[in-house]
C-alpha atoms as a PDB file:
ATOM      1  CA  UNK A   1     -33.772  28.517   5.799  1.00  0.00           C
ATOM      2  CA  UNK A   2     -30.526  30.193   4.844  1.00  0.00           C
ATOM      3  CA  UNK A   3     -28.823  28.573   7.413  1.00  0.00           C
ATOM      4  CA  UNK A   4     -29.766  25.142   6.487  1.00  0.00           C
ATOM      5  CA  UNK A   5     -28.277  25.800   3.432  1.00  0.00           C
ATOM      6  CA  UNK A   6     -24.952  26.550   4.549  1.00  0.00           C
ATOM      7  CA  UNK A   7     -24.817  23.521   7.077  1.00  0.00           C
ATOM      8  CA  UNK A   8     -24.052  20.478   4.206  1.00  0.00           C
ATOM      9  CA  UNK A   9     -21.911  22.883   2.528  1.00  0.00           C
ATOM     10  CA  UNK A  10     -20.047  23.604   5.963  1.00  0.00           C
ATOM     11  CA  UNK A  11     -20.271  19.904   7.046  1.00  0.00           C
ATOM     12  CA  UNK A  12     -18.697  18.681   2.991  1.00  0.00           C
ATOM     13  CA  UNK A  13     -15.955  21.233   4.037  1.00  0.00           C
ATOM     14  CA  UNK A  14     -15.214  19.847   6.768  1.00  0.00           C
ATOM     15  CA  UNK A  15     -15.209  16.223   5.517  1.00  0.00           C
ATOM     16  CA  UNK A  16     -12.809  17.565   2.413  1.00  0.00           C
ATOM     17  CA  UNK A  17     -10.374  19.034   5.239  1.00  0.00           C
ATOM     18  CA  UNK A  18     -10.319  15.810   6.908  1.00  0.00           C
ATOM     19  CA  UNK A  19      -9.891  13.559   4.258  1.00  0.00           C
ATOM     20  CA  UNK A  20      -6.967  15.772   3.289  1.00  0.00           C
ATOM     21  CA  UNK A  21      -5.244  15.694   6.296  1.00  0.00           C
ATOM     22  CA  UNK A  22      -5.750  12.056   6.820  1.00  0.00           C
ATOM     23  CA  UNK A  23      -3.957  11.774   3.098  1.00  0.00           C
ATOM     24  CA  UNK A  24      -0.875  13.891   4.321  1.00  0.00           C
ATOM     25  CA  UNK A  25      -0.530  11.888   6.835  1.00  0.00           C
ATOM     26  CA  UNK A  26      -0.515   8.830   4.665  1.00  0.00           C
ATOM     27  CA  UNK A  27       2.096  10.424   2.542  1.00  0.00           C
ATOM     28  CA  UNK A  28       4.055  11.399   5.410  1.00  0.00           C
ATOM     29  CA  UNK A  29       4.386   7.596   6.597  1.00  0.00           C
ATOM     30  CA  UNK A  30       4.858   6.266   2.900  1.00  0.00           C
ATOM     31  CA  UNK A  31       7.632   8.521   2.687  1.00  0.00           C
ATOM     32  CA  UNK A  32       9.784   6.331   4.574  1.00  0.00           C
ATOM     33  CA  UNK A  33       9.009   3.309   2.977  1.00  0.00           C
ATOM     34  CA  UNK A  34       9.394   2.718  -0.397  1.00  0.00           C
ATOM     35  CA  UNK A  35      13.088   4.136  -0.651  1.00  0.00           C
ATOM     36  CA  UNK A  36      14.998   0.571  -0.010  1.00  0.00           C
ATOM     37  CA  UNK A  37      15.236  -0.454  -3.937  1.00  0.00           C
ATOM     38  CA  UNK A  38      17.459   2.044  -4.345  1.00  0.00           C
ATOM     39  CA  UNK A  39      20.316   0.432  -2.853  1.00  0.00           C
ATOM     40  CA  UNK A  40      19.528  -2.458  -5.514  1.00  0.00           C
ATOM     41  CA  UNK A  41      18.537  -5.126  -2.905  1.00  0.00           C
ATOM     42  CA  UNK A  42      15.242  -6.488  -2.096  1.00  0.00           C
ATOM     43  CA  UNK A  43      13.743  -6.563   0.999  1.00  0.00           C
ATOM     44  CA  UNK A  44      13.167 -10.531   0.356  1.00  0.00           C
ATOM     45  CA  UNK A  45      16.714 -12.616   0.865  1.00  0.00           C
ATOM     46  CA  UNK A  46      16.706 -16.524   0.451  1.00  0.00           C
ATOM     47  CA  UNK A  47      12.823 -16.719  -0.226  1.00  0.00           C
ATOM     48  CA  UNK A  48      13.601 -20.269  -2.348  1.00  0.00           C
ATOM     49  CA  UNK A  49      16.465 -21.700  -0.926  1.00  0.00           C
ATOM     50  CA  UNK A  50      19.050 -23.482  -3.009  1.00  0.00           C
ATOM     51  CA  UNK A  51      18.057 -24.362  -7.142  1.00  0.00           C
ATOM     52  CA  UNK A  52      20.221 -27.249  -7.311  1.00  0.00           C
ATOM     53  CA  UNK A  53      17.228 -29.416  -6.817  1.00  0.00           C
ATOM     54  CA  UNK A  54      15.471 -29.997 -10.803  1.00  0.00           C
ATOM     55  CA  UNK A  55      11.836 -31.305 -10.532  1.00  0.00           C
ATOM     56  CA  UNK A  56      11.103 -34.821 -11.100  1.00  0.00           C
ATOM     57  CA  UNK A  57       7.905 -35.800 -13.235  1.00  0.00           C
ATOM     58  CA  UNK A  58       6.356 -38.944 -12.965  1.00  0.00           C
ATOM     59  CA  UNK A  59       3.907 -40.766 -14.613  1.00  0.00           C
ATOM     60  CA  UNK A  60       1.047 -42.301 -13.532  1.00  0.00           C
ATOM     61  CA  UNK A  61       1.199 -45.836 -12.893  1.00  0.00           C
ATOM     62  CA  UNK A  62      -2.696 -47.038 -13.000  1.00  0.00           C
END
């Protein structure tokens, strides 16, 4: 029975390493990304188009 005992703790050990390694590897890719505010642009250009345009409210008629 000793060595049932050592089997979850051996099989949680290995789910920690692999969790771990699967989070490196996340940081590793967000690493890259992220760094393009600090040129002071977004990554979004033009997203409304021109504001010259002023919204026009109208009432209901009936």
């Amino acid at each position: 029975m000793g060595s049932d005992d050592e089997t979850p703790q051996g099989a949680s050990d290995e789910t920690k390493r692999k969790f771990r390694e699967a989070l490196d590897r996340k940081k590793q890719q967000a690493q890259g990304r992220g760094e393009a505010h600090l040129d002071g642009e977004s990554a979004v250009h033009d997203a409304h188009g021109p504001v010259t345009h002023q919204r026009e409210f109208r009432r209901k008629s009936g």
